[in-house]
Protein backbone atom coordinates (compact mmCIF):
# COMPACT_ATOMS: atom_id res chain seq x y z
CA UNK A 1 -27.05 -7.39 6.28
CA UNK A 2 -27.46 -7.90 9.78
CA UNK A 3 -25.43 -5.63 12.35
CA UNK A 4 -21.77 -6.27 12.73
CA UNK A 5 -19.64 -6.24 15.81
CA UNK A 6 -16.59 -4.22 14.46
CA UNK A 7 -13.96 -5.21 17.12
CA UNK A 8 -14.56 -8.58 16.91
CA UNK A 9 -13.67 -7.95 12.91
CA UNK A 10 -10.58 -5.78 13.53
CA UNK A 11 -9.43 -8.53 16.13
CA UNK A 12 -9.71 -11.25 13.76
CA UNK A 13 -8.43 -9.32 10.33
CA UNK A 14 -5.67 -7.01 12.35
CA UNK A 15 -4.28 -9.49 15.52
CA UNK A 16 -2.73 -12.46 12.87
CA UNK A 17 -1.58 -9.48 10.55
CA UNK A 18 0.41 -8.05 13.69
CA UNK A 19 1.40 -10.96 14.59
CA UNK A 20 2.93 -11.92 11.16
CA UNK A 21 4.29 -8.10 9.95
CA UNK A 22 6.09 -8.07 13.61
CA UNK A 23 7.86 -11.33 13.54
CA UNK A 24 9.80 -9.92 10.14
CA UNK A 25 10.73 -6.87 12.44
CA UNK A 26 11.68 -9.16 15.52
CA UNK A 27 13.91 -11.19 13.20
CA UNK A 28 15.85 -8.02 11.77
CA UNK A 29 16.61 -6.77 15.55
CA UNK A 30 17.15 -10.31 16.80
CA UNK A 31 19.86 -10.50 13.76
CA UNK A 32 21.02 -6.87 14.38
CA UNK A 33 21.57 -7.68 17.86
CA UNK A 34 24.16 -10.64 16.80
CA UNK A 35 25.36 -8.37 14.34
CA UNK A 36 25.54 -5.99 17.14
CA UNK A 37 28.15 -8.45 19.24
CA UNK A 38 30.03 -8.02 15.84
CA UNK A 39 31.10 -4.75 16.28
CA UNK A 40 28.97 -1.43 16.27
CA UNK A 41 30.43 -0.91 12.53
CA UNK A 42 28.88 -4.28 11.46
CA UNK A 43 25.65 -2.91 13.15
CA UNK A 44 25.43 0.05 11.29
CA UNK A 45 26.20 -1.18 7.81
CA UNK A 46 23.95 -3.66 8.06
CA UNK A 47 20.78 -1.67 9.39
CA UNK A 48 21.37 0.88 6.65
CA UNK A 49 21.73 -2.23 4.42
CA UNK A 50 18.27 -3.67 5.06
CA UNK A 51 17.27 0.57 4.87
CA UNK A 52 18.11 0.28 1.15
CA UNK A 53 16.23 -3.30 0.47
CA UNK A 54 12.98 -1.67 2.30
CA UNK A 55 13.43 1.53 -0.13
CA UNK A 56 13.39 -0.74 -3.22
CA UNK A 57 10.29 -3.42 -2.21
CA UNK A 58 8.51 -0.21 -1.69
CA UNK A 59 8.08 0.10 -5.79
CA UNK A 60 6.51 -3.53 -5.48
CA UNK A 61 3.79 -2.04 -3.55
CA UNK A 62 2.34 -0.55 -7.37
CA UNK A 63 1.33 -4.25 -7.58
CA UNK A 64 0.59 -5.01 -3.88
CA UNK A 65 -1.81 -2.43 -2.70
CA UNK A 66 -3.31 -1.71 -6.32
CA UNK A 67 -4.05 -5.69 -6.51
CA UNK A 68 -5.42 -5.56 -2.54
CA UNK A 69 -7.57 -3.25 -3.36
CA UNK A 70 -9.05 -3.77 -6.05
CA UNK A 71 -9.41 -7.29 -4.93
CA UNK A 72 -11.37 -6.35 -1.22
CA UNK A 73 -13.99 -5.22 -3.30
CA UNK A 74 -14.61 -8.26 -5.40
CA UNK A 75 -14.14 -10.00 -2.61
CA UNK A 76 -16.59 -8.03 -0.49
CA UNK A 77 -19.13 -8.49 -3.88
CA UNK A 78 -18.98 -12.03 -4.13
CA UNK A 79 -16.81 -12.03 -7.20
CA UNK A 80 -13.99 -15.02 -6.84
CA UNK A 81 -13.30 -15.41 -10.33
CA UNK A 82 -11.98 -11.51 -10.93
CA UNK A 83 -10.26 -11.76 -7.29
CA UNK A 84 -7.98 -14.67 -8.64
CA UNK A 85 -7.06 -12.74 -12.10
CA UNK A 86 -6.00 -9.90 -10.54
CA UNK A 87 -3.78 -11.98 -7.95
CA UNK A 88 -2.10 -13.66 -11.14
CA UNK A 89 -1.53 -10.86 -13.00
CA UNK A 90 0.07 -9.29 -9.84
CA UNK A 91 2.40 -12.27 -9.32
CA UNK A 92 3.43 -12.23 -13.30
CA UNK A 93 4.56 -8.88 -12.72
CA UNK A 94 6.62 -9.31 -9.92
CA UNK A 95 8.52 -11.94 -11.20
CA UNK A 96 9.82 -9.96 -13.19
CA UNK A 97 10.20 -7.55 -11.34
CA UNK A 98 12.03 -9.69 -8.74
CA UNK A 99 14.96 -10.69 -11.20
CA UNK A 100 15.74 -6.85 -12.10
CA UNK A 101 15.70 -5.67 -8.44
CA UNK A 102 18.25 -8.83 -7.82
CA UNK A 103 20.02 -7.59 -10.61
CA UNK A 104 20.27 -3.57 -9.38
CA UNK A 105 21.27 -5.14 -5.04
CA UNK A 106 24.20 -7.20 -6.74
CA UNK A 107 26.19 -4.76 -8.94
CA UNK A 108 24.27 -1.25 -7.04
CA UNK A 109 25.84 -1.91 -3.38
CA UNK A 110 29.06 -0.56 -3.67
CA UNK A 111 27.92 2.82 -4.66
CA UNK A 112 24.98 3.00 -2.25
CA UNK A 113 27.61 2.15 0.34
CA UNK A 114 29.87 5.01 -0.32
CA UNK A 115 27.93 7.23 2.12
CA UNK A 116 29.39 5.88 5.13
CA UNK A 117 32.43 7.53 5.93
CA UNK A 118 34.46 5.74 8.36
CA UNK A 119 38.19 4.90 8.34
CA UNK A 120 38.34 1.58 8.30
CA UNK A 121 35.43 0.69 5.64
CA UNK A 122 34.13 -2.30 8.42
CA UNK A 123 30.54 -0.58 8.08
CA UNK A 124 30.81 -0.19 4.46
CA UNK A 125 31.55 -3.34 3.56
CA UNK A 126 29.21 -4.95 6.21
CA UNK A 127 26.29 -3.57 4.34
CA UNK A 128 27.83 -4.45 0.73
CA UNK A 129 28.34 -8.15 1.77
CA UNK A 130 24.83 -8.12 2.67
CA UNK A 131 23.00 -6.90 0.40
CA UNK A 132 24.76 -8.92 -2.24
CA UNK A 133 24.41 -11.84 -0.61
CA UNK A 134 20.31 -11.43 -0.30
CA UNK A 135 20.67 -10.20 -4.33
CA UNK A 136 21.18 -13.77 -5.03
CA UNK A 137 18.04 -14.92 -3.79
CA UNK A 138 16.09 -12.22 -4.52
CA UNK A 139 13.76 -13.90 -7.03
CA UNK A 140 12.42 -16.07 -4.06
CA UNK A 141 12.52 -13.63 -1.74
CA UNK A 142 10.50 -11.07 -3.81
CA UNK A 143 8.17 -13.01 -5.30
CA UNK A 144 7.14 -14.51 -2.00
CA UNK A 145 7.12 -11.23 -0.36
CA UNK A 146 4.57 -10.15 -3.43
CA UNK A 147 2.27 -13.12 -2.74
CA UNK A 148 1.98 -13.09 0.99
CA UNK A 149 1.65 -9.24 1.04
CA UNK A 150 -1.58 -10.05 -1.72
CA UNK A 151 -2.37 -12.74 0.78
CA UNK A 152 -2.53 -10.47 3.50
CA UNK A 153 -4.22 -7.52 1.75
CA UNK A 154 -7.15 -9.85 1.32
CA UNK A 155 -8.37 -10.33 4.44
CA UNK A 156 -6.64 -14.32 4.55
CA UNK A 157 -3.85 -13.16 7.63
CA UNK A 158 -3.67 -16.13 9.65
CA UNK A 159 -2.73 -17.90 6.56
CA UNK A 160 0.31 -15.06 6.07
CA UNK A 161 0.73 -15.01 10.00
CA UNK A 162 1.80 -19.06 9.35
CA UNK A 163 3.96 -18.61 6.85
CA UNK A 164 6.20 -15.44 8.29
CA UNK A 165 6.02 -17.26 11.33
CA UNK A 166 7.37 -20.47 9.88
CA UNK A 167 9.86 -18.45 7.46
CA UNK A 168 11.02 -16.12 10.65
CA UNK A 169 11.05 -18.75 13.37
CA UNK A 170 13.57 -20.87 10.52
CA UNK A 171 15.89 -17.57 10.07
CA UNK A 172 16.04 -17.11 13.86
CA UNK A 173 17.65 -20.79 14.00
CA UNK A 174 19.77 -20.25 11.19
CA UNK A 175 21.02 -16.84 11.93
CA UNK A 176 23.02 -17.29 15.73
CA UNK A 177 24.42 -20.94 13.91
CA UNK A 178 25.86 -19.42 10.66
CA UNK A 179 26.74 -15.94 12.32
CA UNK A 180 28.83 -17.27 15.30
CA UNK A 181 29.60 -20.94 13.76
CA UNK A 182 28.03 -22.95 16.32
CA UNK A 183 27.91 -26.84 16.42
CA UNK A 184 31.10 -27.33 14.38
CA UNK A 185 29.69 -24.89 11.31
CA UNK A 186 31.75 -22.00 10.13
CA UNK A 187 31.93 -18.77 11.66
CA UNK A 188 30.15 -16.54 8.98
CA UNK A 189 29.64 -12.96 10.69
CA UNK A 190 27.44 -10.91 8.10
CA UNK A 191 27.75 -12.99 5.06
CA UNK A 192 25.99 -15.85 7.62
CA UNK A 193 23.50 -13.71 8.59
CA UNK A 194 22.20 -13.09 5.08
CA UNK A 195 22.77 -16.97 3.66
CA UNK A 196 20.11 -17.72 6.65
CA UNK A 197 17.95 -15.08 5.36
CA UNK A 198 18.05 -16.85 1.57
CA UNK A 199 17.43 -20.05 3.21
CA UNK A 200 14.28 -19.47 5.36
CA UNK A 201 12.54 -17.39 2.50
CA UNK A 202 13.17 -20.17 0.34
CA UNK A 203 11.28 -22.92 2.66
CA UNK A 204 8.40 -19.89 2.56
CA UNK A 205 8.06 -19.53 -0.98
CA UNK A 206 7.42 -23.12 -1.29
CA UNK A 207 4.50 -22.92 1.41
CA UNK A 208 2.98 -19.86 0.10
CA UNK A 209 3.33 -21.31 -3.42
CA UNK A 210 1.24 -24.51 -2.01
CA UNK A 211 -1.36 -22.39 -0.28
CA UNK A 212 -2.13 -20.89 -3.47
CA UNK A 213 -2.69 -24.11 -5.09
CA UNK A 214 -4.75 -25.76 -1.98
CA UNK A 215 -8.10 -23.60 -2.82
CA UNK A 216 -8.03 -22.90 0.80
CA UNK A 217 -7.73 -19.26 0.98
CA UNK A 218 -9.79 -17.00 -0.43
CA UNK A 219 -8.08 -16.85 -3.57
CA UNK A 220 -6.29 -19.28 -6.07
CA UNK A 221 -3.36 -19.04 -8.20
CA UNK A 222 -4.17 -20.38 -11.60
CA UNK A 223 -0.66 -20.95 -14.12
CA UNK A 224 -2.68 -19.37 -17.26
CA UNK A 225 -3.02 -15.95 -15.24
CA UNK A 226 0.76 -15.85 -14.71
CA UNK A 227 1.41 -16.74 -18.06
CA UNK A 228 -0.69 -14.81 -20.12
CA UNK A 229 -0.67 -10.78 -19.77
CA UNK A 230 -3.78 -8.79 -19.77
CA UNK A 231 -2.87 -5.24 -20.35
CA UNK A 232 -6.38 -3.84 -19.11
CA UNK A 233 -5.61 -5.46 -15.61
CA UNK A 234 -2.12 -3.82 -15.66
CA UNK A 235 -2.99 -0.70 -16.60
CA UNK A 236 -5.64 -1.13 -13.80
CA UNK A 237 -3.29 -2.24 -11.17
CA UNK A 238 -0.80 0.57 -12.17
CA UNK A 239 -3.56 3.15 -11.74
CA UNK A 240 -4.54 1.76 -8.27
CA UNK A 241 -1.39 1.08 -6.78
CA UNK A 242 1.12 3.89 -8.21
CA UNK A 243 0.07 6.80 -5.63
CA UNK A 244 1.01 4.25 -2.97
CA UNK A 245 4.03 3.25 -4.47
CA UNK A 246 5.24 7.05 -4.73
CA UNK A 247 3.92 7.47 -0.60
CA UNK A 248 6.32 4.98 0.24
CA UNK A 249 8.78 5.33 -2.10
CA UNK A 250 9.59 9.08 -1.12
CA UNK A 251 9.10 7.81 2.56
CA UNK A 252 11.65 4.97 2.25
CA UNK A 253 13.95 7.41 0.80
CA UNK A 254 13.18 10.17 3.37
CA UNK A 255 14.80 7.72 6.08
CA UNK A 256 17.76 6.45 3.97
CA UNK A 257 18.53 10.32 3.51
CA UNK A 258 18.32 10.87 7.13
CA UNK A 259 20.34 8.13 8.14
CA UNK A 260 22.74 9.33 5.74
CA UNK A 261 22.77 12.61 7.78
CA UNK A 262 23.28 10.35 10.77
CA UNK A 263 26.40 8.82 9.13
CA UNK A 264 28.05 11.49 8.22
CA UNK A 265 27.53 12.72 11.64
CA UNK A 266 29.71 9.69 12.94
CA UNK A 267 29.24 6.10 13.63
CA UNK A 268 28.14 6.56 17.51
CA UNK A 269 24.98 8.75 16.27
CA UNK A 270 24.30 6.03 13.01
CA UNK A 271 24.35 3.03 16.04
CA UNK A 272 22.23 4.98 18.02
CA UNK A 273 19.72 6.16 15.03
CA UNK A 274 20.18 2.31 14.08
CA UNK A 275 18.75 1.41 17.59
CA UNK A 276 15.80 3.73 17.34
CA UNK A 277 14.76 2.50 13.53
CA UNK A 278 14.76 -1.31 15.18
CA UNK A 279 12.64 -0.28 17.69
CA UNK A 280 10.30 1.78 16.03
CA UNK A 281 10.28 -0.98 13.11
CA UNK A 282 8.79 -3.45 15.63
CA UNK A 283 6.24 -0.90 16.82
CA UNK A 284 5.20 -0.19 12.91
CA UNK A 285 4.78 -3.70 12.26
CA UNK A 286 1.62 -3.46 15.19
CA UNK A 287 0.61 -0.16 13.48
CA UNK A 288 0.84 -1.59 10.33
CA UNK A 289 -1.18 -4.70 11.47
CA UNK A 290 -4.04 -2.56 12.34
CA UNK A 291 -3.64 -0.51 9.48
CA UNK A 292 -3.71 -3.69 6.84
CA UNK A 293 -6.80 -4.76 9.06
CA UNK A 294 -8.46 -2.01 8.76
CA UNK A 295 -7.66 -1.57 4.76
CA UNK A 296 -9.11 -4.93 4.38
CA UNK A 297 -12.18 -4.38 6.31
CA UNK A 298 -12.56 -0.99 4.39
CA UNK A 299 -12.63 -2.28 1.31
CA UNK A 300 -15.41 -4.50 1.51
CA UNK A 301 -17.07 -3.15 3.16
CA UNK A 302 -17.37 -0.65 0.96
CA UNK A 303 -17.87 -3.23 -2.08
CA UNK A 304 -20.71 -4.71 0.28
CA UNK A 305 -22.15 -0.97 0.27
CA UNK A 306 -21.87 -0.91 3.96
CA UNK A 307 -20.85 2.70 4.31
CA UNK A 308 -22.06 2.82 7.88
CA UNK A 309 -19.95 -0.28 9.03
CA UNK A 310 -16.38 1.08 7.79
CA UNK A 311 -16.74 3.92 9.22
CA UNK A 312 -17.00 2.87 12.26
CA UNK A 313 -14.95 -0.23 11.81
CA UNK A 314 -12.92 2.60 11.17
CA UNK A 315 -13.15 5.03 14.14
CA UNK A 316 -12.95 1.75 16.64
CA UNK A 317 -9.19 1.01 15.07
CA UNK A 318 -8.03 4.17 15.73
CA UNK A 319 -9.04 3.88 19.50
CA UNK A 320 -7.65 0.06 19.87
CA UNK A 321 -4.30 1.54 18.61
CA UNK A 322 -4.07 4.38 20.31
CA UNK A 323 -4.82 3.14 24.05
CA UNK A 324 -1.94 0.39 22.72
CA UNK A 325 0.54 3.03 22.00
CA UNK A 326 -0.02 4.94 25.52
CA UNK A 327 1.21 1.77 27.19
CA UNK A 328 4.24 1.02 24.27
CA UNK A 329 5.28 5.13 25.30
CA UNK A 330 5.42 4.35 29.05
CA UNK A 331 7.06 1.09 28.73
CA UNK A 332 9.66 2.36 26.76
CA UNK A 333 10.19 5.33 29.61
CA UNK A 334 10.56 3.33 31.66
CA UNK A 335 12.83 0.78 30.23
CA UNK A 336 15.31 3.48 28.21
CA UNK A 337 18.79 2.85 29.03
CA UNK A 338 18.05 -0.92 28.78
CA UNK A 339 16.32 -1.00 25.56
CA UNK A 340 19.32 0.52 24.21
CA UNK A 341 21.12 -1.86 25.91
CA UNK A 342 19.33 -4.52 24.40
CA UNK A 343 21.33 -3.60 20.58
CA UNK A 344 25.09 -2.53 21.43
CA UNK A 345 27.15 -2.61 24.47
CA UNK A 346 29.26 0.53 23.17
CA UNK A 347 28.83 2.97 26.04
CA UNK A 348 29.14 6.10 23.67
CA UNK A 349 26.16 4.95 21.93
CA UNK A 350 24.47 3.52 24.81
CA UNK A 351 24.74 7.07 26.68
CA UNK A 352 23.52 8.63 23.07
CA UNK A 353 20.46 6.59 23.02
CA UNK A 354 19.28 7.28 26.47
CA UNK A 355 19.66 10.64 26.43
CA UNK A 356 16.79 11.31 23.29
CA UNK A 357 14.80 8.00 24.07
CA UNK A 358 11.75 9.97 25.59
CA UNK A 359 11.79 12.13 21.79
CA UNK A 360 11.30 8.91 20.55
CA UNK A 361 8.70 7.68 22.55
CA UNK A 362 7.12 10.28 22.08
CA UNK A 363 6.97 10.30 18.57
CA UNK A 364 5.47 6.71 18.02
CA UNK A 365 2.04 8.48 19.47
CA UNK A 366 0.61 10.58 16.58
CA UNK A 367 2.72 7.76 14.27
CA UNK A 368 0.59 5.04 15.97
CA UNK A 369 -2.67 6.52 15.35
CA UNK A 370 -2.08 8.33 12.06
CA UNK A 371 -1.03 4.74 10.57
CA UNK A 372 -3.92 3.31 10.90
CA UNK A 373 -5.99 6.73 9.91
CA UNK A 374 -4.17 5.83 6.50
CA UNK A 375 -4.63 2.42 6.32
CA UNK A 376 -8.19 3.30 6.08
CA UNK A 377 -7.82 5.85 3.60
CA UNK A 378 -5.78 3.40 1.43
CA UNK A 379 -8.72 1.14 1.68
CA UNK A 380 -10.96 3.56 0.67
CA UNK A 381 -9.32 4.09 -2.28
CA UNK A 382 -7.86 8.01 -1.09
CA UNK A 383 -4.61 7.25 -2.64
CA UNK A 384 -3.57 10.57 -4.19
CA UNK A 385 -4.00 12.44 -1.29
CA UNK A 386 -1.96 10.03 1.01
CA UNK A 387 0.90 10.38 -1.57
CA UNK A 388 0.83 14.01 -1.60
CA UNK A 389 0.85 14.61 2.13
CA UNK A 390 3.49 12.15 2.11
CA UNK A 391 5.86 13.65 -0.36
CA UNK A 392 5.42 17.75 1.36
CA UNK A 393 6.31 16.17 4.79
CA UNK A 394 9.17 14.57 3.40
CA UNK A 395 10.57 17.27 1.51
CA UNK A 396 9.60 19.73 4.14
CA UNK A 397 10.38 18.04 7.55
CA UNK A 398 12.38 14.61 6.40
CA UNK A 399 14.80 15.96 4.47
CA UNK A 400 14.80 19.92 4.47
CA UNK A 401 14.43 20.56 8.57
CA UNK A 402 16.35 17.79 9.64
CA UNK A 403 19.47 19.05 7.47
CA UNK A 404 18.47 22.35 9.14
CA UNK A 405 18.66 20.85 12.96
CA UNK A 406 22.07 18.99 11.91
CA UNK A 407 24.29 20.82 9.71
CA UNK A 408 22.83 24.48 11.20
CA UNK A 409 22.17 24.55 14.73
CA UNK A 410 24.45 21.26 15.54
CA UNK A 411 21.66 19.33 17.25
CA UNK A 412 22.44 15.67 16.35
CA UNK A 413 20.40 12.78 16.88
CA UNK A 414 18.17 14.64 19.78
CA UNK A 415 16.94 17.17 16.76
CA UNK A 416 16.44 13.96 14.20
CA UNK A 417 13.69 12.54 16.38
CA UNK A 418 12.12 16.17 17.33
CA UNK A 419 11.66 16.62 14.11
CA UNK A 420 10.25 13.17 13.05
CA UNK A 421 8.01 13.79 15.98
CA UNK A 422 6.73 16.92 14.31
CA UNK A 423 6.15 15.31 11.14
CA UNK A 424 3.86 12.52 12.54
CA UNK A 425 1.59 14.97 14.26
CA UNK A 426 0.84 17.20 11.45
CA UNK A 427 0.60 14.27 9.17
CA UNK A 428 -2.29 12.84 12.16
CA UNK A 429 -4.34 16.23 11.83
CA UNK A 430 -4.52 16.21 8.12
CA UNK A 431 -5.17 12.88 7.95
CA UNK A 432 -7.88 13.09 10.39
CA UNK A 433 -9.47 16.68 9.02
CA UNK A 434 -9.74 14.42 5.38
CA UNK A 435 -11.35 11.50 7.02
CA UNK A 436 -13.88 13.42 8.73
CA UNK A 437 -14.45 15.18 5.19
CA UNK A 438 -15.87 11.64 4.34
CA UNK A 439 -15.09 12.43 0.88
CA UNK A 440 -13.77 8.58 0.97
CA UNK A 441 -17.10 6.96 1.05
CA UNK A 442 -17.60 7.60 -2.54
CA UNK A 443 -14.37 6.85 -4.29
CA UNK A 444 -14.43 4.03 -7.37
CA UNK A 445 -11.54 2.27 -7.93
């Protein structure tokens, strides 16, 4: 095979993928930004209720990444035929699993929302009438979440990029119009805010269902592989995607434990943590871009045998992202007060925010790189190691020093993002001593 030019494949693979992960993130903080002109309680109980809908699509990822994977490198071999089972068998499983996660958001939210402690239960039941309100169309929802993330993981993003643009730019029209009751419809608030959600993923389930069916991405959905199990493939799938699912899983649940110690704190410090979480969830969307780019590009490379070519398809995406996060740090220096400005008017929390913004900024450097160190491990197939670094950090830093820097020594939201920042960079140096080990060059999945 002739020689490659590995930005121009990262630029093609990672810039749609950005493009599409970051316009779900830009819809949540354009929605929690109405929300915010709610009230700062609204704000709050909703942010922590899309928290606790990211915590449970993170056990769809068993069946995301495991079917990615494993499909890059037939893919990257020239074998359609087993690319398309495994995307079938993937989709069977998470329609089912779509209908018992619907199942657990309905009749589950008014326990998870007993952890915000507030007076007047605004917050509380923000986040309940939310989540319940997605619950009921979670089976479209999920299911087309499963297929574009498959989509995605196989290299086809602009396809993806369309459809979360078309699905996102439909929410962003709904959301202001059923929130506020503009033009003569009623005036919704939260409940509003999560019909327009239904709605827009519903218009995106039918296009990703036609894409399937067009033959004009690289894989096709065929009714006889979502109809008839093949317990090899599961089995397969579980194998391949279950360390991931755990990494995120703990992770997810690492945050939603930390915002709880940010509610119990009070609601100024949960608005404030809200604000940082929005804008660090747009940032990880561009990380996460890369990172899906670079998974993609790993894997077949790696079923192509090019060993050579990953790695430094590899090394180049960890230098794109990282010049692109020195600029994100010293734009959002710069900007502080008025980024925080951008989600809630409340001075307390306004004052809150600016006050540990540089911590955050901060932060998103070693987070920046080290996501897309992963999302070439992940691609690699280093799976067990990526769940086990993730699951010490969490327990260690997440969960156990954070209660440390708030309940012990007092230090609020300021010692929160220290700590996260401390996390991120010894997460980058393992990450980075295991790559180097190149131990991932010879992994079978």
């Amino acid at each position: 095979m002739g020689e490659k030019s590995p930005l121009k494949s990262i630029l093609k693979t990672s810039l749609p993928a950005v493009i599409d992960l970051s316009s779900q993130t830009v819809m949540w903080t354009v929605e929690a930004i109405l929300i915010g002109k709610i009230s700062a309680a609204a704000f709050g109980g909703v942010g922590m209720a899309i928290q606790v809908i990211v915590v449970f699509l993170t056990v769809l990822l068993t069946f995301i990444v495991g079917s990615s994977l494993i499909i890059t490198r037939y893919l990257g071999a020239g074998n359609r035929w087993e690319a398309n089972h495994i995307l079938g068998q993937t989709l069977m499983l998470g329609i089912v699993s779509a209908f018992l996660l619907g199942f657990v958001w309905y009749f589950g939210a008014p326990g998870i929302f007993t952890l915000i402690r507030e007076a007047s239960g605004e917050a509380r039941q923000a986040g309940i009438t939310y989540l319940r309100t997605v619950a009921l169309f979670a089976p479209i929802i999920i299911t087309n979440f499963m297929a574009v993330g498959v989509i995605r993981g196989a290299g086809d993003t602009l396809y993806s990029m369309f459809v979360n643009l078309g699905i996102n730019t439909l929410n962003l029209i709904l959301a202001p119009l059923l929130i506020f009751g503009l033009f003569g419809l009623p005036r919704l608030e939260v409940f509003g805010a999560a019909l327009a959600v239904g709605i827009s993923h519903t218009v995106g389930f039918i296009a990703t269902f036609y894409l399937l069916r067009s033959q004009k991405l690289s894989l096709f959905l065929a009714f006889r592989e979502i109809t008839t199990p093949n317990w090899q493939t599961i089995k397969r799938l579980f194998r391949a995607g279950l360390p991931t699912t755990i990494e995120q899983l703990v992770w997810a649940v690492g945050q939603l434990i930390v915002t709880g110690y940010a509610a119990v704190i009070g609601i100024t410090v949960l608005a404030a943590h809200q604000v940082f979480l929005r804008i660090q969830a747009i940032l990880s969307m561009v990380y996460m871009g890369f990172g899906l780019g670079a998974m993609s590009l790993m894997g077949k490379n790696l079923g192509a045998a090019q060993r050579r070519l990953a790695q430094r398809t590899a090394e180049m995406t960890s230098w794109v992202v990282f010049i692109f996060v020195l600029l994100v740090v010293a734009v959002i220096v710069l900007l502080s007060k008025r980024l925080v400005m951008v989600f809630t008017s409340d001075p307390q929390v306004v004052r809150l925010g600016a006050a540990v913004i540089k911590v955050f900024a901060t932060a998103q450097i070693p987070k920046a790189v080290d996501g897309v160190l992963m999302g070439n491990l992940r691609g690699a197939g280093d799976l067990k190691w990526l769940m086990w670094i993730t699951i010490a950090s969490v327990l260690v830093f997440e969960i156990g020093l954070n209660w440390v820097v708030v309940f012990v020594f007092n230090l609020s939201l300021w010692g929160l993002w220290m700590v996260h920042m401390a996390d991120e960079t010894i997460r980058l140096i393992l990450n980075t001593w295991r790559f180097r080990g190149g131990k991932w060059k010879f992994i079978d999945l």
